[in-house]
Each structure stands twice: as C-alpha cells, then as structure tokens.
C-alpha atoms as a PDB file:
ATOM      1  CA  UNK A   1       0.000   0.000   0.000  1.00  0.00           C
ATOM      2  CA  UNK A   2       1.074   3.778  -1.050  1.00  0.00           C
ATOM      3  CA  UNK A   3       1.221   6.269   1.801  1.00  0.00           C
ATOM      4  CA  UNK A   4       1.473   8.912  -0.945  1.00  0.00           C
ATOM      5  CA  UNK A   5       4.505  10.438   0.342  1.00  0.00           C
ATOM      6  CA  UNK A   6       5.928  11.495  -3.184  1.00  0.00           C
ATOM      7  CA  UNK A   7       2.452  12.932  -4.210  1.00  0.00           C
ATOM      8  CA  UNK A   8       2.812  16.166  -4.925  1.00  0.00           C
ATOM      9  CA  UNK A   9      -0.380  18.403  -4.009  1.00  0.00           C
ATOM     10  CA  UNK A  10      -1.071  21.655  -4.900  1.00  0.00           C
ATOM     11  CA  UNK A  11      -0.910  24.235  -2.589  1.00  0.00           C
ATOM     12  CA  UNK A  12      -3.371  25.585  -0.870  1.00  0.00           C
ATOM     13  CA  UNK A  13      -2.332  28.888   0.187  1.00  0.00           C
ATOM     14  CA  UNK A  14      -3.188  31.752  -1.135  1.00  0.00           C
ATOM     15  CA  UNK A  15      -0.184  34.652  -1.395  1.00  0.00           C
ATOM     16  CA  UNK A  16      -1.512  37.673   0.398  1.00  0.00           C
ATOM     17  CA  UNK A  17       2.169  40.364  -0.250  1.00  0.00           C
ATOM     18  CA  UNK A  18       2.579  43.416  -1.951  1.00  0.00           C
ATOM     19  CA  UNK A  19       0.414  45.840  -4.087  1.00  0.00           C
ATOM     20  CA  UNK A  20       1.942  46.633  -6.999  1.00  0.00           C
ATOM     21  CA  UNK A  21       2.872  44.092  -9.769  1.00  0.00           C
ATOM     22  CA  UNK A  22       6.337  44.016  -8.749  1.00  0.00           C
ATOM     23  CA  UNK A  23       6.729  43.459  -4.866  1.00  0.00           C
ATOM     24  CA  UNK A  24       4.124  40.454  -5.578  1.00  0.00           C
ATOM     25  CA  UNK A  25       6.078  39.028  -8.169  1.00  0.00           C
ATOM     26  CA  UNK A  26       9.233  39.358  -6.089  1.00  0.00           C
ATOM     27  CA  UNK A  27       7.296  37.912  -3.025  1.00  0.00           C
ATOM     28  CA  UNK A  28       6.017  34.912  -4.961  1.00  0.00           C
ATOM     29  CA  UNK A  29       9.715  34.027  -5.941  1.00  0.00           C
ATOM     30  CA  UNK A  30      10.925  34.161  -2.086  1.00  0.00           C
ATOM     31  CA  UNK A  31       8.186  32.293  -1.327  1.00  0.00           C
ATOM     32  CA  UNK A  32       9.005  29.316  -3.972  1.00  0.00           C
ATOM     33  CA  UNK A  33      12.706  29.932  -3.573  1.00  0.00           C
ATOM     34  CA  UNK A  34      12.108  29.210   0.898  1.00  0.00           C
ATOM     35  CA  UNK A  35      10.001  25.827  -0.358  1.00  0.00           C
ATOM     36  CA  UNK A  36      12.072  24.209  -2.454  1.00  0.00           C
ATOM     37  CA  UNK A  37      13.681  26.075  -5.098  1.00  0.00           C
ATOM     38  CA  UNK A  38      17.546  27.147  -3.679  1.00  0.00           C
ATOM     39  CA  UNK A  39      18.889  27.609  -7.185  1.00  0.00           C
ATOM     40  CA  UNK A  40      16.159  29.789  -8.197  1.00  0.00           C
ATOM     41  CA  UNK A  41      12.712  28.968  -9.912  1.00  0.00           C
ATOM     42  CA  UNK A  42      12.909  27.772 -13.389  1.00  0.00           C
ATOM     43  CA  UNK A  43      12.484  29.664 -16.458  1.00  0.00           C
ATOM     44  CA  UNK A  44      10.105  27.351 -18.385  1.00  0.00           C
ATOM     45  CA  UNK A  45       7.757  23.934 -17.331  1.00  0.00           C
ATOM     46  CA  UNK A  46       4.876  22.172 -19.160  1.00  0.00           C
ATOM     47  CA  UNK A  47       1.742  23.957 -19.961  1.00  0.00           C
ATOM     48  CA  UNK A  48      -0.179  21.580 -17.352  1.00  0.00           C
ATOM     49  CA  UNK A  49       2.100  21.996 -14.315  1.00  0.00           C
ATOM     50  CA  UNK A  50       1.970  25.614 -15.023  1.00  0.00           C
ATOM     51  CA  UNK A  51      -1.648  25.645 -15.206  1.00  0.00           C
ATOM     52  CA  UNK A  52      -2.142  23.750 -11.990  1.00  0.00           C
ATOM     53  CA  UNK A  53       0.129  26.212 -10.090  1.00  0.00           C
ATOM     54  CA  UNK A  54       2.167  23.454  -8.486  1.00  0.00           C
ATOM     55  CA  UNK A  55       5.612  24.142 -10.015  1.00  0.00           C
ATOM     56  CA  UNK A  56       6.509  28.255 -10.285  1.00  0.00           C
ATOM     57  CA  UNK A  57       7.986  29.515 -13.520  1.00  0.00           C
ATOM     58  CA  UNK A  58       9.136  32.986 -15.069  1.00  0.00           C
ATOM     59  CA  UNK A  59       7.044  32.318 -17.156  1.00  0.00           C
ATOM     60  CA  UNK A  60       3.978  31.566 -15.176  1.00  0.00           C
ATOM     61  CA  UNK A  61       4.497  35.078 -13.952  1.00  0.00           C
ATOM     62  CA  UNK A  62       5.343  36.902 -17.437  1.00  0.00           C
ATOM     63  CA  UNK A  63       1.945  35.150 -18.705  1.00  0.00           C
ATOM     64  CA  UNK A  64      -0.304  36.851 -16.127  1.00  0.00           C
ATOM     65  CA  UNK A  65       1.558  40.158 -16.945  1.00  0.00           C
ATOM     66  CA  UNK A  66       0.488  39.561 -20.834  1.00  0.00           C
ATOM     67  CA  UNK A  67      -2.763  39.196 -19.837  1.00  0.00           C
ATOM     68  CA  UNK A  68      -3.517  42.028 -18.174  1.00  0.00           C
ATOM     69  CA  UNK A  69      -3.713  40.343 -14.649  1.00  0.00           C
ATOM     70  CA  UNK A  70      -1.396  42.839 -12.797  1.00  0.00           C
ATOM     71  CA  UNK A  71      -2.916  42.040  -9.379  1.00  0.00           C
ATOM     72  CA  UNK A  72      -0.916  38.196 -10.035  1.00  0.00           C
ATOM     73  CA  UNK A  73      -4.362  36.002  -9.442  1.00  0.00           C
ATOM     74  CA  UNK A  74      -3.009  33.333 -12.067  1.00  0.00           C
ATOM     75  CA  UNK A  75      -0.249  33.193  -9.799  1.00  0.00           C
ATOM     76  CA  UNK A  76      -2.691  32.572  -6.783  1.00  0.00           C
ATOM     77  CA  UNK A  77      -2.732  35.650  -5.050  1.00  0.00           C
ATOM     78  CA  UNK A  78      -6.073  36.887  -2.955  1.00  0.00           C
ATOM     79  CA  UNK A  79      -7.735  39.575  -3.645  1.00  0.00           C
ATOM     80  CA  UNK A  80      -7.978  42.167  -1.119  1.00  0.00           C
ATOM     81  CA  UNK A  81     -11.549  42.259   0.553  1.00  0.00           C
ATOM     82  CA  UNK A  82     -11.883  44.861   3.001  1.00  0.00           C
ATOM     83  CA  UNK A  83     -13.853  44.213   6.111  1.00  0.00           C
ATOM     84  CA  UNK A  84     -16.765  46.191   5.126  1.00  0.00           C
ATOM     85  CA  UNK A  85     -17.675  44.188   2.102  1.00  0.00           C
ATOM     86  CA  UNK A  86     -17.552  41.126   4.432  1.00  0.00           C
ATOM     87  CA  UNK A  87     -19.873  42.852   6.690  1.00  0.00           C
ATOM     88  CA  UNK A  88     -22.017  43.783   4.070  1.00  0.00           C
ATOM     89  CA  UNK A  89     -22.001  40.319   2.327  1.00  0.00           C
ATOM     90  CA  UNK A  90     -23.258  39.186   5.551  1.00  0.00           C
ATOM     91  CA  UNK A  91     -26.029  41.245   5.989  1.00  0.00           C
ATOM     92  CA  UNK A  92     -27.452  39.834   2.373  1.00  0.00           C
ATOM     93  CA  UNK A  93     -27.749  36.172   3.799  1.00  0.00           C
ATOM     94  CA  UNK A  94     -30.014  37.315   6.308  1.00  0.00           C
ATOM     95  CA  UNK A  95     -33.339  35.937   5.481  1.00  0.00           C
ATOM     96  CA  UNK A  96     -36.163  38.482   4.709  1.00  0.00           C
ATOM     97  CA  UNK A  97     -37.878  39.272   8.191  1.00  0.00           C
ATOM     98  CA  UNK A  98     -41.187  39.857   6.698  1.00  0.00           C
ATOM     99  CA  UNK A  99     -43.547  41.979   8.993  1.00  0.00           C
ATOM    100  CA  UNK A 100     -46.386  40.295  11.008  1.00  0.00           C
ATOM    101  CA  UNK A 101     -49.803  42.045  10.116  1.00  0.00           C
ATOM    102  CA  UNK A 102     -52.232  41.618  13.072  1.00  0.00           C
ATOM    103  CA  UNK A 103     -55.944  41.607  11.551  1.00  0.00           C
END
C-alpha cells in the first residue's frame, strides 16, 4: 500500500504580499525559492504543471503580466476584501424578516 509520500499536491495557500505588480512578483519568488527552489525557480515547465500552479515559472508570472492580470491572481494571489464588504455580504444572507400584520 502507497502512503502517498511522493504525491505532490497543490498548494493551498493563497499569497496575500505586496500591491503593486512588482513586490508580488518578487514575493512569490521568495516564497518558492524558501520551499524548495535554492537555485532559483525555473524559467520554463509544461503547460499543465503551469496551469495547476504546483511548479513556479518565469514564465507563469510573465503570462499573467500579458494578460492584463497585474494584481498576479493566475499566480494565486487573494484579492484584497476589506472588512466592510464582508460585513455587508453578511447582511445579504439574512433571510427576509417579513412583517407580522395583526388583523
């Protein structure tokens, strides 16, 4: 039986650094670079790895750049929600309180 050690998963967490372009570009290397990557991320991998975000690239990152996606989401950063628009969001799952009309 497998314990799928050597599976490799893809990661769940969501980079959260910078706002501009190019402090969350430089943020996503360091991050790769303190997993795995010493040497430095590679310049080029298959289309499908690159899709599924679970090996880093240059060009992973030039690719969101060419398509317009300065804020990096392709790359899997969050988007910044502020705590009002939670708040807010919350308020519209409140069920309808309809009012009670005594005859």
């Amino acid at each position: 039986m497998s314990s799928n050690f050597w599976q490799i998963n893809k990661q769940s967490e969501q980079f959260n650094h910078g706002k501009t372009c190019i402090s969350r570009a430089m943020s996503y290397i360091e991050v790769w670079e303190a997993r795995c990557y010493c040497d430095g991320i590679p310049d080029e991998v298959s289309f499908r790895l690159m899709e599924s975000m679970r090996v880093p690239s240059y060009k992973a990152i030039a690719m969101c750049i060419l398509n317009n996606d300065l804020a990096l989401y392709g790359l899997g950063f969050a988007p910044h929600v502020s705590h009002w628009y939670r708040t807010v969001k919350d308020l519209n799952k409140e069920p309808d309180r309809q009012m009670e009309i005594e005859l």
